[in-house]
C-alpha atoms as a PDB file:
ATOM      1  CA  UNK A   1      92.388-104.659  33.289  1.00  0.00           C
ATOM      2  CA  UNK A   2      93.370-101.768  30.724  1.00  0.00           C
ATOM      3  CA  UNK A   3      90.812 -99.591  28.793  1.00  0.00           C
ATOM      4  CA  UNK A   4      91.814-101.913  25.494  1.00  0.00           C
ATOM      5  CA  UNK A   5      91.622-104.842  27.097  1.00  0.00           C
ATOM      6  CA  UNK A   6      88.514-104.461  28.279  1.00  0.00           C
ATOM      7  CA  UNK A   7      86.612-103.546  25.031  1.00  0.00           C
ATOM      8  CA  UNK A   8      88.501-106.637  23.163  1.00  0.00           C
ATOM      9  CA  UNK A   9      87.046-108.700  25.979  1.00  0.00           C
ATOM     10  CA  UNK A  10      83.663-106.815  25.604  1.00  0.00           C
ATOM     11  CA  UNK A  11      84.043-107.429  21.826  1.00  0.00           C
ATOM     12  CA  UNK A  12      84.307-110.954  21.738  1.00  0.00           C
ATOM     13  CA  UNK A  13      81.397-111.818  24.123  1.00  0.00           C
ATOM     14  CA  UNK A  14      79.467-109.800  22.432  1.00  0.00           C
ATOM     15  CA  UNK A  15      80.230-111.845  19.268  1.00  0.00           C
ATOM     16  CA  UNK A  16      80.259-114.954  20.435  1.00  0.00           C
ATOM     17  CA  UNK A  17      76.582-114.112  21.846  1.00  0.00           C
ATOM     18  CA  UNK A  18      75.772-113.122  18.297  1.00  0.00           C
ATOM     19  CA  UNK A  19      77.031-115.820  17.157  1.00  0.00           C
ATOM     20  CA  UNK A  20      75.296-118.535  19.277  1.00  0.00           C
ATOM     21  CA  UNK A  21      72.368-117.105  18.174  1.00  0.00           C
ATOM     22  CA  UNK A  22      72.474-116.689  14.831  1.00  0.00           C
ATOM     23  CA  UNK A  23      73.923-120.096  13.971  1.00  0.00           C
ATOM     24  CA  UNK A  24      71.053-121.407  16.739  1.00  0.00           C
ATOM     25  CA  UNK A  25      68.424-119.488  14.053  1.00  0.00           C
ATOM     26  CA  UNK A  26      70.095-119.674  10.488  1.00  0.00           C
ATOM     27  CA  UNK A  27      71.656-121.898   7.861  1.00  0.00           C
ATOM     28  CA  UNK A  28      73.852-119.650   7.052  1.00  0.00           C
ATOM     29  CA  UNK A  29      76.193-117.302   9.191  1.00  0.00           C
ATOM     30  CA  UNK A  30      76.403-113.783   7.753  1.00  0.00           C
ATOM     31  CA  UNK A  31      79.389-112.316   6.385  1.00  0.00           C
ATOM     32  CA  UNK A  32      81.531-110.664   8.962  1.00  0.00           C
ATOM     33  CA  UNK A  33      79.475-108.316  11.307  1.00  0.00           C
ATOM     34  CA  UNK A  34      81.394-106.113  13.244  1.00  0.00           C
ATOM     35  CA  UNK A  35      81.188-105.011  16.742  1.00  0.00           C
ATOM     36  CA  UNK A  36      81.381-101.289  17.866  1.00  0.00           C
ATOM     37  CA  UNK A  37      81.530 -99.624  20.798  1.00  0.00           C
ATOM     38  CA  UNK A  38      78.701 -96.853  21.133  1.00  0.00           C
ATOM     39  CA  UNK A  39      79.635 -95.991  24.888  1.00  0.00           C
ATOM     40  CA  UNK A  40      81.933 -96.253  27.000  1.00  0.00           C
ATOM     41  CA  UNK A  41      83.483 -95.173  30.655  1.00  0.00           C
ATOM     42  CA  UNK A  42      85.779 -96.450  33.236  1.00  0.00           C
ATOM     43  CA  UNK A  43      85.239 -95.462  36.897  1.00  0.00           C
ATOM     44  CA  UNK A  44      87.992 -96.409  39.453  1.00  0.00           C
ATOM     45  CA  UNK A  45      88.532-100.368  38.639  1.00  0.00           C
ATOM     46  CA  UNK A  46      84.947-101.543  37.022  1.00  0.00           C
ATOM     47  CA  UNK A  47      84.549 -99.953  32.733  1.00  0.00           C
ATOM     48  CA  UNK A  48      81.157-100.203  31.362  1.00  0.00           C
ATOM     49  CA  UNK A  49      80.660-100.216  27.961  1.00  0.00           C
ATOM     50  CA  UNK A  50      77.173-100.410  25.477  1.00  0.00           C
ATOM     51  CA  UNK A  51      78.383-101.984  21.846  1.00  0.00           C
ATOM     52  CA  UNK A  52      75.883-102.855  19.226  1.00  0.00           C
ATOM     53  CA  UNK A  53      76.981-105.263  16.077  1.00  0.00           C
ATOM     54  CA  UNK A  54      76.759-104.318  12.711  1.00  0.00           C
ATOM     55  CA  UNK A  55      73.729-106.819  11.292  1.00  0.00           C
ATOM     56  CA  UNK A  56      70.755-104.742  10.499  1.00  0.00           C
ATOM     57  CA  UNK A  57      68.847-107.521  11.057  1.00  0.00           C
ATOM     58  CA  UNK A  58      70.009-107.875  14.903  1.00  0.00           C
ATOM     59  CA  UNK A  59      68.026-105.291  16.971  1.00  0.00           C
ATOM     60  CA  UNK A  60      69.933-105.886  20.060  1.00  0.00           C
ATOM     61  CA  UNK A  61      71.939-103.786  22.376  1.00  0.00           C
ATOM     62  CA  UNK A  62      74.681-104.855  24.395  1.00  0.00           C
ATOM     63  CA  UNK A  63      75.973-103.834  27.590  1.00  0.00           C
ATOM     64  CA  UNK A  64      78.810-105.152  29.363  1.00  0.00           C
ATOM     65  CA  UNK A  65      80.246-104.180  32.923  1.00  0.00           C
ATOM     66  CA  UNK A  66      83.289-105.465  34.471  1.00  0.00           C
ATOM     67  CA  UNK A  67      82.927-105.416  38.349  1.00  0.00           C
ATOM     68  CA  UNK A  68      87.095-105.205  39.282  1.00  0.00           C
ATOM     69  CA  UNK A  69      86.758-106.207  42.617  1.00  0.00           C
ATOM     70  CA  UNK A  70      85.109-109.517  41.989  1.00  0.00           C
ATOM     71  CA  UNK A  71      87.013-109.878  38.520  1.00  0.00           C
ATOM     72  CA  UNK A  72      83.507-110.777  37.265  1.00  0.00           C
ATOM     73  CA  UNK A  73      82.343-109.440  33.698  1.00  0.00           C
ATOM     74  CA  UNK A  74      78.486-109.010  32.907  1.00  0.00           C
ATOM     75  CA  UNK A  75      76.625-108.897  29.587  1.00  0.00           C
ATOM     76  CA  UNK A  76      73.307-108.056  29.448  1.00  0.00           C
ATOM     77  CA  UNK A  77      71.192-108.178  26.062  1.00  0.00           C
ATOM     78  CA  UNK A  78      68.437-105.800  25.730  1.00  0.00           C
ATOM     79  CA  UNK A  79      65.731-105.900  23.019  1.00  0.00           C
ATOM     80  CA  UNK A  80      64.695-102.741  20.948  1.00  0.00           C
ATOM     81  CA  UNK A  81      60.940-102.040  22.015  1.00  0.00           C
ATOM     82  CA  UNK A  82      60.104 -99.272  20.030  1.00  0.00           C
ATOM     83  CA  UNK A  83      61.902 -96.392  17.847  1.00  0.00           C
ATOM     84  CA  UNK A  84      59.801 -93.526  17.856  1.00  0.00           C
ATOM     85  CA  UNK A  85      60.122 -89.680  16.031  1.00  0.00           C
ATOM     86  CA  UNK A  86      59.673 -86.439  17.425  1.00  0.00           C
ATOM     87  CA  UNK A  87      60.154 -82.991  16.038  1.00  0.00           C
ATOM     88  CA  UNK A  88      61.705 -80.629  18.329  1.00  0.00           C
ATOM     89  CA  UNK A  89      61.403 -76.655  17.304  1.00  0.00           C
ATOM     90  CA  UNK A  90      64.215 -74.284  18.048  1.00  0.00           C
END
């Protein structure tokens, strides 16, 4: 699997995860979120990549791994806990 391949694949689980849920939770679907890639590497065959979608109302993280040897791809969904602030001097 290709570098482009792999984050179209990524890209289209994540939305279809999205998706599910949203439509599961909502009347209404909102108008064309996007998916981006925040992260991303490729180590021999397996590519990892973290994506987040652009709904500010979806506090998820994504992360999706493709294992090469099994030709297996994982996403995991992660919940934001907290988002704290800290001032750092110089």
């Amino acid at each position: 699997m290709t570098n482009e391949e792999f984050i179209a694949v990524a890209k289209a689980k994540v939305f279809e995860n999205y998706r599910d849920r949203i439509i599961n939770n909502f009347a209404a679907f909102p108008d064309s979120p996007k998916v981006f890639v925040a992260w991303y590497t490729k180590i021999l065959q397996n590519h990892k990549a973290l994506l987040g979608v652009s709904d500010p109302c979806d506090q998820h993280y994504y992360d999706v791994t493709y294992n090469g040897d099994k030709k297996q791809l994982y996403l995991d969904v992660y919940d934001k806990q907290e988002n704290k602030c800290f001032e750092v001097e110089d």
